[in-house]
C-alpha atoms as a PDB file:
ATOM      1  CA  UNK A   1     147.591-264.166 -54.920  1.00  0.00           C
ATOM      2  CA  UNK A   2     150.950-262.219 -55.319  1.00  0.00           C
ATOM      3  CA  UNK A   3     153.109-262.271 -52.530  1.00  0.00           C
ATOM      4  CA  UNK A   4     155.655-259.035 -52.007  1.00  0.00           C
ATOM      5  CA  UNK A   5     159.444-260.205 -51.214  1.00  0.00           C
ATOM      6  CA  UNK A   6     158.679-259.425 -47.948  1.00  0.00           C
ATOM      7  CA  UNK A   7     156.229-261.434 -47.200  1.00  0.00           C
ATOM      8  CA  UNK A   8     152.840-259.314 -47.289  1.00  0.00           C
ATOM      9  CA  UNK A   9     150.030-260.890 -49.744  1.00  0.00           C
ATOM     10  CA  UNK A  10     149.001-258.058 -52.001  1.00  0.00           C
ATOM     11  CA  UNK A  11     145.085-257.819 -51.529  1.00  0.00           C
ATOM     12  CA  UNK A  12     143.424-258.693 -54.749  1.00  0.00           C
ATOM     13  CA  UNK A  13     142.506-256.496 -57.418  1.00  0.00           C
ATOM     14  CA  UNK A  14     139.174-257.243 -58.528  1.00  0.00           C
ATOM     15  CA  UNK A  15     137.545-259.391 -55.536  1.00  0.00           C
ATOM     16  CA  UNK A  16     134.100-260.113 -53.935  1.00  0.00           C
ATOM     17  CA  UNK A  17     133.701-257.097 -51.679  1.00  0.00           C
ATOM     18  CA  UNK A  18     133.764-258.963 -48.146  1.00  0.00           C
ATOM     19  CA  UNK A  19     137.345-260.857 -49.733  1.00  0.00           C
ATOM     20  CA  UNK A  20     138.661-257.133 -50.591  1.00  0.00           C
ATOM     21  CA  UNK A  21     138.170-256.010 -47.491  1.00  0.00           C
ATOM     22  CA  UNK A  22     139.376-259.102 -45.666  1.00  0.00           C
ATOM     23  CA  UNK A  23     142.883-258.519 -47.671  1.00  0.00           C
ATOM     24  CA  UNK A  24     143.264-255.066 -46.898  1.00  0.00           C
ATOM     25  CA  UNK A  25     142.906-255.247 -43.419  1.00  0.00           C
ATOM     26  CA  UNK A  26     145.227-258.692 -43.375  1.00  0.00           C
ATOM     27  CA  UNK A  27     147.689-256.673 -45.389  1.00  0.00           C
ATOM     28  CA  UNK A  28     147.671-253.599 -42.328  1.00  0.00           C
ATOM     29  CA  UNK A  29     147.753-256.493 -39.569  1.00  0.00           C
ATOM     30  CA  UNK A  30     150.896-258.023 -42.145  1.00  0.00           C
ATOM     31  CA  UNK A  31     152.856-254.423 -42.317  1.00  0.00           C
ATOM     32  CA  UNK A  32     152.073-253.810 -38.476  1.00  0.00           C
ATOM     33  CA  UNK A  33     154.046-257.087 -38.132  1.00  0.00           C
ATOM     34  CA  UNK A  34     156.721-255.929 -40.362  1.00  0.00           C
ATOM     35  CA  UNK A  35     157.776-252.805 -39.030  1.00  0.00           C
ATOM     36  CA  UNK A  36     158.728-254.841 -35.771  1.00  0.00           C
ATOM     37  CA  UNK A  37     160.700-257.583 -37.646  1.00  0.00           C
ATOM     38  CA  UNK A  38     164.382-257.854 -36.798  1.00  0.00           C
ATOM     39  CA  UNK A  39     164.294-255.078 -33.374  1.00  0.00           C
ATOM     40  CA  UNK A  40     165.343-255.790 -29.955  1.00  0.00           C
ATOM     41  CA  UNK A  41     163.887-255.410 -27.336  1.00  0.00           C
ATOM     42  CA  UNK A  42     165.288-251.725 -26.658  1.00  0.00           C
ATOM     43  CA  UNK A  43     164.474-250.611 -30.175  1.00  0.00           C
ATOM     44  CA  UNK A  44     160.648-251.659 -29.925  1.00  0.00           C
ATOM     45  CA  UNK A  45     160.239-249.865 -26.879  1.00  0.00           C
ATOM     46  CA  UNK A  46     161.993-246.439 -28.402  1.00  0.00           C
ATOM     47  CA  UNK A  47     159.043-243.787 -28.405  1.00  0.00           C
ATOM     48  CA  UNK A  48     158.931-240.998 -31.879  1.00  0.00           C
ATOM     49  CA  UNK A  49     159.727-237.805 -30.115  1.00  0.00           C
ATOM     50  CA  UNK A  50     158.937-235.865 -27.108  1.00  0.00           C
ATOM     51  CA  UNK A  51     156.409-235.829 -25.281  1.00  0.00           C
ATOM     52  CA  UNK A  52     154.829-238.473 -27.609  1.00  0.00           C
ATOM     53  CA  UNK A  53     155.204-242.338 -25.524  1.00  0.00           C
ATOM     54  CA  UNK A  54     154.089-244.112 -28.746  1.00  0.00           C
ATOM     55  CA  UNK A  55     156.635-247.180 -29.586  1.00  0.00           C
ATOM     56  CA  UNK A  56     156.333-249.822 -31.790  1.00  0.00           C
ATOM     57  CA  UNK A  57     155.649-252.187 -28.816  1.00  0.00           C
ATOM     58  CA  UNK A  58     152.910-249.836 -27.946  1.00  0.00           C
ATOM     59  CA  UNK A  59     151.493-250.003 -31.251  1.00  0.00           C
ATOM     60  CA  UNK A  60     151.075-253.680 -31.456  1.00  0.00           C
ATOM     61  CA  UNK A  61     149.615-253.911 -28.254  1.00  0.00           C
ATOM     62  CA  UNK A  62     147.044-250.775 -29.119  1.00  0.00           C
ATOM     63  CA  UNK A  63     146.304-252.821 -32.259  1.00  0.00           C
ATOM     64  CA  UNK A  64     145.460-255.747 -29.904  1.00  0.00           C
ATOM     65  CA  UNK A  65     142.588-253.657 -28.341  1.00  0.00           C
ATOM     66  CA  UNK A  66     141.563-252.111 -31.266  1.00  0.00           C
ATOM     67  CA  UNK A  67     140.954-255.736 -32.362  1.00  0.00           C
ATOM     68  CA  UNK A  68     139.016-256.836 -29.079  1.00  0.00           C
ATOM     69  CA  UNK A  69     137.076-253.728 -28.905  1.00  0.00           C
ATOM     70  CA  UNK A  70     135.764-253.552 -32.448  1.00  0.00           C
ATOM     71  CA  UNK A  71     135.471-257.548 -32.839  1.00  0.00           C
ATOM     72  CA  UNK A  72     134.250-259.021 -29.714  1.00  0.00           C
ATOM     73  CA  UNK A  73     132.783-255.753 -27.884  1.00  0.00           C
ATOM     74  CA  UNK A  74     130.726-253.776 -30.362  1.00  0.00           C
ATOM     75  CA  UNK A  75     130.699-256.455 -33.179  1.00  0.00           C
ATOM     76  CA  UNK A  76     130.108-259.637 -30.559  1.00  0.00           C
ATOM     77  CA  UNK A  77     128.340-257.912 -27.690  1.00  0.00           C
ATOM     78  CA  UNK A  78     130.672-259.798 -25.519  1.00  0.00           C
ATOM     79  CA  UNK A  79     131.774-258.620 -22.227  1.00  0.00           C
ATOM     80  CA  UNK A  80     135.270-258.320 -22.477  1.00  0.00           C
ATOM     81  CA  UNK A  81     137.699-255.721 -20.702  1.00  0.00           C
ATOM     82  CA  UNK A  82     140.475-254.352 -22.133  1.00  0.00           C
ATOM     83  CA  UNK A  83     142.957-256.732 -23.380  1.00  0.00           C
ATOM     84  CA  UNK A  84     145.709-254.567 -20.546  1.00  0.00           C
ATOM     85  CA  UNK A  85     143.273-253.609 -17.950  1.00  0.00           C
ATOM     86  CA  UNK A  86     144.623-252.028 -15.496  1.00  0.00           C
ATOM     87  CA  UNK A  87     147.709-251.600 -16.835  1.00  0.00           C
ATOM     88  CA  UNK A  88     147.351-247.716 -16.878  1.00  0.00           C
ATOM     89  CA  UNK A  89     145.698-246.227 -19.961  1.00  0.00           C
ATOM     90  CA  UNK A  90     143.135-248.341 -21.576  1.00  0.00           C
ATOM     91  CA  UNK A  91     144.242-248.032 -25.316  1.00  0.00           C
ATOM     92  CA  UNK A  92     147.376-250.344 -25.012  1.00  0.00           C
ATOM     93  CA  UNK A  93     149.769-247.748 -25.652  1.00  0.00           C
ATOM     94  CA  UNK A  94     151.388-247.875 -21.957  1.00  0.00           C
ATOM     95  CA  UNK A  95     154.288-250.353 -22.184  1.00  0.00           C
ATOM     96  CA  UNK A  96     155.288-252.524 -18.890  1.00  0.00           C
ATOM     97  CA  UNK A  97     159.019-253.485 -18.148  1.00  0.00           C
ATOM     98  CA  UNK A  98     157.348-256.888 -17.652  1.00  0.00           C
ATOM     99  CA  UNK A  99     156.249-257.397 -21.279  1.00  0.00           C
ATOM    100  CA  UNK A 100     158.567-258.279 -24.488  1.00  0.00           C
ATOM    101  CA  UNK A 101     157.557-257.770 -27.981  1.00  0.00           C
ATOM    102  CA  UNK A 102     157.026-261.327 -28.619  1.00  0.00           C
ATOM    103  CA  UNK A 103     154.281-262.055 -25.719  1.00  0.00           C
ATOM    104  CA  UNK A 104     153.068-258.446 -27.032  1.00  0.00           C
ATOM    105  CA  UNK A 105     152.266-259.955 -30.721  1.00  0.00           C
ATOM    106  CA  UNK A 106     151.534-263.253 -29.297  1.00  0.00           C
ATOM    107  CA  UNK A 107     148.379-261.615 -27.314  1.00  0.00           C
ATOM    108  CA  UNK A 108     147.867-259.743 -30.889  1.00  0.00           C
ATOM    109  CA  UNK A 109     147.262-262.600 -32.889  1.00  0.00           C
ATOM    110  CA  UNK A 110     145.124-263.978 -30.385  1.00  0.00           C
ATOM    111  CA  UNK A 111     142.624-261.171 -30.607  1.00  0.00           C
ATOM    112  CA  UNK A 112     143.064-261.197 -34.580  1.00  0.00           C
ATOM    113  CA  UNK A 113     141.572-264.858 -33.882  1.00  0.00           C
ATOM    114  CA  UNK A 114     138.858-264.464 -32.024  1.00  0.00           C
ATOM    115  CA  UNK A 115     137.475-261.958 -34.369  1.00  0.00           C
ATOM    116  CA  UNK A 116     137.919-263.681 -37.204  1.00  0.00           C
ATOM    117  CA  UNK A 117     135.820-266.578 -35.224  1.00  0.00           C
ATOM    118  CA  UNK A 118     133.294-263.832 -34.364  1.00  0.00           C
ATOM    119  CA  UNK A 119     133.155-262.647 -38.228  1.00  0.00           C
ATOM    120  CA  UNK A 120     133.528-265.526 -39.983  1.00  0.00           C
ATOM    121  CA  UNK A 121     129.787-266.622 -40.472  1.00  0.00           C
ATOM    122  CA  UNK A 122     127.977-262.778 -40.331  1.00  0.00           C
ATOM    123  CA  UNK A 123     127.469-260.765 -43.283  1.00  0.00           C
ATOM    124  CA  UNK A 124     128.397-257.600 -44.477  1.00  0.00           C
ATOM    125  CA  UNK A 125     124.995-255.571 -43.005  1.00  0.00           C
ATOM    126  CA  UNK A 126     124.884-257.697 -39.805  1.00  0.00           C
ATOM    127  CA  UNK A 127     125.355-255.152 -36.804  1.00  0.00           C
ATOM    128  CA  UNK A 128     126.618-254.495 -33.551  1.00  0.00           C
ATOM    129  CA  UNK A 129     125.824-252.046 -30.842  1.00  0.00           C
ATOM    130  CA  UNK A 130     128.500-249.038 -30.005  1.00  0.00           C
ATOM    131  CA  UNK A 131     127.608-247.715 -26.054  1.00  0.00           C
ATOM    132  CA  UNK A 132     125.810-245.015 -25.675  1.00  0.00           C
ATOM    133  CA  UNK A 133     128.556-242.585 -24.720  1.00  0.00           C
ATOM    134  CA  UNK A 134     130.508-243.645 -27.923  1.00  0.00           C
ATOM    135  CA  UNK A 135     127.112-243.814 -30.307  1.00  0.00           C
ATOM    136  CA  UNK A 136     127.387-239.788 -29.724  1.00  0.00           C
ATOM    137  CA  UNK A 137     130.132-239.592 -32.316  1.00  0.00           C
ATOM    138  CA  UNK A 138     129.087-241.947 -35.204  1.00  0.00           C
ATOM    139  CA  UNK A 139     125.668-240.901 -34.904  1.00  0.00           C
ATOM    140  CA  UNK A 140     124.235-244.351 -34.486  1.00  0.00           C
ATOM    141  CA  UNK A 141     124.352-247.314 -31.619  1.00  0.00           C
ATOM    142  CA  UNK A 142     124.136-249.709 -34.552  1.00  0.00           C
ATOM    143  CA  UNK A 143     127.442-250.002 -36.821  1.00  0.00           C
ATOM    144  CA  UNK A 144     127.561-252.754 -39.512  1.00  0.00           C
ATOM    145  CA  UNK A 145     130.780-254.949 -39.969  1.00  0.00           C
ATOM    146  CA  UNK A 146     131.148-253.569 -42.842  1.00  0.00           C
ATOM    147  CA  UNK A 147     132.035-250.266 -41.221  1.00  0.00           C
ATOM    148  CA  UNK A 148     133.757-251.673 -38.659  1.00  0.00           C
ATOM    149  CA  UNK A 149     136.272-253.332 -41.263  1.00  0.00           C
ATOM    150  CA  UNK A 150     136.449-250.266 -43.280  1.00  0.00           C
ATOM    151  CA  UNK A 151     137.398-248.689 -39.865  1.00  0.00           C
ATOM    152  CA  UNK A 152     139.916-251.150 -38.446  1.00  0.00           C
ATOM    153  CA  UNK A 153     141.419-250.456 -42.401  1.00  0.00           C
ATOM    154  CA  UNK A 154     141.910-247.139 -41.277  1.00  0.00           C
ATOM    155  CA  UNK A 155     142.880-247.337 -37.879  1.00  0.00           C
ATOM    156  CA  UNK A 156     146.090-249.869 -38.999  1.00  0.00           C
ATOM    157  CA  UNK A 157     146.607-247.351 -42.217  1.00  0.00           C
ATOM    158  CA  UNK A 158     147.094-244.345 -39.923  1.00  0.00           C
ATOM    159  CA  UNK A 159     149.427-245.959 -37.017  1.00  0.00           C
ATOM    160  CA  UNK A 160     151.228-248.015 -39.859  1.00  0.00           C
ATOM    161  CA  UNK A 161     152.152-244.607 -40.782  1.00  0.00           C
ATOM    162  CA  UNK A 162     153.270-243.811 -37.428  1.00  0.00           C
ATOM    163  CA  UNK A 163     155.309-247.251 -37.621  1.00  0.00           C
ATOM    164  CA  UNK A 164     156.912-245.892 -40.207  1.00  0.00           C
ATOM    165  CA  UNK A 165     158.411-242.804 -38.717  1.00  0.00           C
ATOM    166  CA  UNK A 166     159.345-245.017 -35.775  1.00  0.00           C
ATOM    167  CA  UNK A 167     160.891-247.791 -37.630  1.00  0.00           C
ATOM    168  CA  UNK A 168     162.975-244.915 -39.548  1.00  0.00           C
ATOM    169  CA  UNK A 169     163.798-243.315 -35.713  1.00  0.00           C
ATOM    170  CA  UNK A 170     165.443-246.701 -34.597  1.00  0.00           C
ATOM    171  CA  UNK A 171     167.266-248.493 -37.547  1.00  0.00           C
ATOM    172  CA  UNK A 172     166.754-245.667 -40.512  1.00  0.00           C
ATOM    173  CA  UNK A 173     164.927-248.594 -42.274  1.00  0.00           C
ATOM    174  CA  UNK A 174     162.407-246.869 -44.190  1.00  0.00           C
ATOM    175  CA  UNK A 175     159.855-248.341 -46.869  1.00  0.00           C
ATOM    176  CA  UNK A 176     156.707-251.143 -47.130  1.00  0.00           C
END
């Protein structure tokens, strides 16, 4: 595997399909990480621009329910609430005065866990069950994990983008 000089392994270019898409979605969670590297406390916490609330801190954390949601809900079936319930809005992006960046990736990496324990043993096709009022907008209760990866791929693409334009809002550092 090549590893960047920061610290991201580059996914593999030729690869078993469940390994490529393993590496991609490590190399997201890996950038996610990066963009928060090296920020206080105050910086994490600055939103992009007005009205928008979205900070880095609130990224991680929404990444954190992302990963419960698609992992242990609709993958697992399990009967989990939101990782921040009833903390305000359900997608993690609310940040509490109470909460630093380091408990905030701490709770992260947790949930990366227990969906790679959820994962690690089902293939590709196996499925799990969206609710109804979601099921609606895919078109189907049933989702397979391939999807679900492919999606979680996407979801960390587009707010590692966001990341970006934060990252370049608090320090001007601006790249991988």
């Amino acid at each position: 595997m090549t590893t960047l000089p920061d610290g991201r392994t580059v996914p593999p270019p030729h690869a078993d399909e469940r390994l490529m898409l393993e590496s991609w979605l490590d190399f997201h969670r890996d950038t996610l990480a990066l963009k928060c590297e090296g920020l206080d406390d105050r910086q994490v916490r600055t939103a992009a621009v007005p009205p928008s609330e979205v900070s880095l801190l609130g990224l991680v954390q929404h990444a954190a329910e992302m990963e419960r949601n698609w992992f242990q809900k609709v993958f697992g079936g399990l009967d989990v609430p939101p990782v921040y319930a009833g903390e305000g809005r359900e997608d993690g992006f609310e940040v509490s005065h109470d909460r630093g960046l380091e408990e905030a990736l701490a709770v992260w990496r947790a949930e990366i866990a227990r969906g790679r324990e959820l994962i690690s043993d089902a293939a590709l096709d196996d499925a799990g069950a969206l609710p109804d009022a979601e099921a609606a907008s895919v078109g189907d209760r049933s989702l397979s994990l391939r999807w679900i990866m492919v999606h979680m791929i996407e979801e960390y693409a587009r707010h590692n983008g966001h990341a970006d334009l934060l990252r370049e809002r608090v320090d001007g550092v601006t790249g991988p």
